[in-house]
C-alpha atoms as a PDB file:
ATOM      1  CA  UNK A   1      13.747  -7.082  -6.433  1.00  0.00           C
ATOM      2  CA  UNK A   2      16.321  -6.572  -9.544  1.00  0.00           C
ATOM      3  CA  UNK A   3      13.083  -7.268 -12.104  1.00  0.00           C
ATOM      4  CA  UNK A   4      10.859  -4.694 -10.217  1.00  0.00           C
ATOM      5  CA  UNK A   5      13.925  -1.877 -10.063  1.00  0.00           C
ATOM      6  CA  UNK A   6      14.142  -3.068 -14.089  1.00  0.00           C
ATOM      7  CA  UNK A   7      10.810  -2.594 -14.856  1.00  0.00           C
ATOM      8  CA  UNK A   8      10.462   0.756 -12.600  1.00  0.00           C
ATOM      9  CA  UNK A   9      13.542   1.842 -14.998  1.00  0.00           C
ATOM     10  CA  UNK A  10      12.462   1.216 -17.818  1.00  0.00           C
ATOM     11  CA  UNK A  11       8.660   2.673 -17.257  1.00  0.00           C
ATOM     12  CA  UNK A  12       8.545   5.052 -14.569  1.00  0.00           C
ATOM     13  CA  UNK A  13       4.788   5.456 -14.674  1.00  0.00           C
ATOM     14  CA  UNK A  14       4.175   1.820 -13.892  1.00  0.00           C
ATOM     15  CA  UNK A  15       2.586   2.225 -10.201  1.00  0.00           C
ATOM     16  CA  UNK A  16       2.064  -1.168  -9.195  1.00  0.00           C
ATOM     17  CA  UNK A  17       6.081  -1.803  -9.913  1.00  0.00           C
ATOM     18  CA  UNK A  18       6.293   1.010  -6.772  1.00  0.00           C
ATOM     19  CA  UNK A  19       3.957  -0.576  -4.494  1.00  0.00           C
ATOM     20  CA  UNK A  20       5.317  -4.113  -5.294  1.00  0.00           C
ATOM     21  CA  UNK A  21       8.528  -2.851  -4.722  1.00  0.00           C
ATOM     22  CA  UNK A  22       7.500  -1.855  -1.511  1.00  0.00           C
ATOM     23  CA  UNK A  23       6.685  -5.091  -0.179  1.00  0.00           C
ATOM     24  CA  UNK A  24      10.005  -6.047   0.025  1.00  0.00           C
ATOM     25  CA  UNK A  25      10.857  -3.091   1.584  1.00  0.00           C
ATOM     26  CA  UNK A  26       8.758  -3.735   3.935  1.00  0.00           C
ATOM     27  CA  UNK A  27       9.853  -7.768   4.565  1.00  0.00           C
ATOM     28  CA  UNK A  28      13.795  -6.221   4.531  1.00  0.00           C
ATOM     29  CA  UNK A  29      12.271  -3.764   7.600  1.00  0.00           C
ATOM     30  CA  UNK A  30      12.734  -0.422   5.526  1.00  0.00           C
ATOM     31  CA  UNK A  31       9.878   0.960   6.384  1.00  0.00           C
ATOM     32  CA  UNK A  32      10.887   4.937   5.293  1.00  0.00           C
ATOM     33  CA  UNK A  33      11.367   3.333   1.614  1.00  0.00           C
ATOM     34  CA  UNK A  34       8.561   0.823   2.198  1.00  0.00           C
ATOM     35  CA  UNK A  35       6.164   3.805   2.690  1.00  0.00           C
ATOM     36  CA  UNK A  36       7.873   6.793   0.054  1.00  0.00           C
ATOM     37  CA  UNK A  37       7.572   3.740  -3.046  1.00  0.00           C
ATOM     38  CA  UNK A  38       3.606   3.657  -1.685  1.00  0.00           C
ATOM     39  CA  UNK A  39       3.875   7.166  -2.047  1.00  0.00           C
ATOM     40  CA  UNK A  40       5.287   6.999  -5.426  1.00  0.00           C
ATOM     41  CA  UNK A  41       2.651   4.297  -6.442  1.00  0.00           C
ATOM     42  CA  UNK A  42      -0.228   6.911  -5.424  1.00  0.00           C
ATOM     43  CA  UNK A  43       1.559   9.763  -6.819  1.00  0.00           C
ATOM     44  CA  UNK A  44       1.155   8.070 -10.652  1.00  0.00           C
ATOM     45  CA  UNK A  45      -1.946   6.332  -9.870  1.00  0.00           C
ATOM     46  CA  UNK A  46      -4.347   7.547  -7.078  1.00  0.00           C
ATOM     47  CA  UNK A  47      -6.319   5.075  -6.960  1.00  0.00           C
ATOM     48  CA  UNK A  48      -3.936   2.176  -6.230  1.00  0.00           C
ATOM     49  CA  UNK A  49      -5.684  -0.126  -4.344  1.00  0.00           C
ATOM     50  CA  UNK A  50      -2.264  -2.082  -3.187  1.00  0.00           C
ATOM     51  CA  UNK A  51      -0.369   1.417  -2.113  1.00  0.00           C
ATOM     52  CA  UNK A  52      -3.527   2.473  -0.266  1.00  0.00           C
ATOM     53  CA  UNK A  53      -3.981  -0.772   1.420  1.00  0.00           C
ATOM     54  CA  UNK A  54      -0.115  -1.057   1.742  1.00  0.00           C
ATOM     55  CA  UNK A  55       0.034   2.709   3.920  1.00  0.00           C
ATOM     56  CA  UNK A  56      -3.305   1.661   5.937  1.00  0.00           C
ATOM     57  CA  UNK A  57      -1.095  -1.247   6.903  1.00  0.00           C
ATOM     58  CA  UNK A  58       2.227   0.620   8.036  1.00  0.00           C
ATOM     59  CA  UNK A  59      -0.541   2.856   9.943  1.00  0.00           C
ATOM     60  CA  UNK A  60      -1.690  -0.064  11.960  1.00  0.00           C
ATOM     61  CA  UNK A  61       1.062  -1.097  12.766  1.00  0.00           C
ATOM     62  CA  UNK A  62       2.291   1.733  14.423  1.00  0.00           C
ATOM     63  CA  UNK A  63      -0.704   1.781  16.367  1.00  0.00           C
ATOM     64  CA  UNK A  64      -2.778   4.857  14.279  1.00  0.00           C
ATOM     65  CA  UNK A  65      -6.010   2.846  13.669  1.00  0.00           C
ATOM     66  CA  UNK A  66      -7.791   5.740  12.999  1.00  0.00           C
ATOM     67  CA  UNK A  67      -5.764   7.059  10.108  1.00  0.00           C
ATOM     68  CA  UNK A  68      -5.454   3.693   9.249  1.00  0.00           C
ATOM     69  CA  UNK A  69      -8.916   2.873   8.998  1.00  0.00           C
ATOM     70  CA  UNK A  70      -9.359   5.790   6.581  1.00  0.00           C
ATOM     71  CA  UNK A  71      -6.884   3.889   4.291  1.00  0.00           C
ATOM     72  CA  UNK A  72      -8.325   0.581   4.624  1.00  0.00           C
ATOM     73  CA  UNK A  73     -11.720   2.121   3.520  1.00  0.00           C
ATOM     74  CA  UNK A  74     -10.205   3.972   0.756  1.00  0.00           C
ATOM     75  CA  UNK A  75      -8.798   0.184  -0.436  1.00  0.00           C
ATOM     76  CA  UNK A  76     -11.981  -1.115  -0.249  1.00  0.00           C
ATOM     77  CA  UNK A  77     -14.121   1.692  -2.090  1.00  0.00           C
ATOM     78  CA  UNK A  78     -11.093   0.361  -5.219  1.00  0.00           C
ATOM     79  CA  UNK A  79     -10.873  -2.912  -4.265  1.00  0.00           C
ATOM     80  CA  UNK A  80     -14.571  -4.638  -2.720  1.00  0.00           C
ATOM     81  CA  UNK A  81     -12.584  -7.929  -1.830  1.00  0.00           C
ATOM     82  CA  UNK A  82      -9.788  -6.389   0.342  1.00  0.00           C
ATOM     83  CA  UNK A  83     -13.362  -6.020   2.428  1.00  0.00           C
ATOM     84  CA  UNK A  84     -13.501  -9.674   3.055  1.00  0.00           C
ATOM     85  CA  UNK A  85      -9.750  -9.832   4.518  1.00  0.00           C
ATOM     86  CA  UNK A  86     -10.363  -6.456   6.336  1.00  0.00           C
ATOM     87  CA  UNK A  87     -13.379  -7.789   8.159  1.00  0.00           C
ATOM     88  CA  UNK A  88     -11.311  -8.824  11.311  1.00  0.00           C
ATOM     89  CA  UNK A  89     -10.242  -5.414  12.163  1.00  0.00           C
ATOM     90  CA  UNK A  90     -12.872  -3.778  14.266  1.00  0.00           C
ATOM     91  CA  UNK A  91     -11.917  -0.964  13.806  1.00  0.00           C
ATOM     92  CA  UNK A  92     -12.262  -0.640  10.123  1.00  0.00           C
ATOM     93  CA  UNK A  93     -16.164  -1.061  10.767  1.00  0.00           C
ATOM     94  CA  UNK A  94     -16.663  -3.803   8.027  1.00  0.00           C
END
């Protein structure tokens, strides 16, 4: 957590620092930070695969499979093996 504030710090532009970041957020249950460093993540890189993936997650979790589905695609159009770990949710039609 201290290396990945560090590194955030010291390059601000580094997205995959955010989205890192966010997954202990997300273990420490702070799910309003968990999802604004995804946000952060995708607001210096659009097409970050983890932040995408990351927000499809909180999505399903909170029960908005459709919206979430649009995320998980999105992932998978960056990233063609998040596909293979996707492929259990039916609702992501993989």
């Amino acid at each position: 957590e201290e290396l990945l504030s560090k590194i955030i710090q010291k390059n601000p532009l580094y997205s995959r620092a955010y989205s890192s970041l966010s997954l202990i957020r997300d273990e420490q249950q702070r799910l309003a930070e968990f999802i604004q460093l995804n946000l952060d993540a995708l607001s210096i890189n659009p097409r970050n695969f983890r932040a995408i993936y990351n927000l499809g997650w909180a999505l399903h979790r909170g029960w908005y499979n459709k919206d979430a589905s649009w995320f998980f695609k999105r992932s998978i159009e960056y990233y063609p093996p998040f596909k293979e770990i996707l492929k259990e949710y039916p609702f992501t039609d993989n």
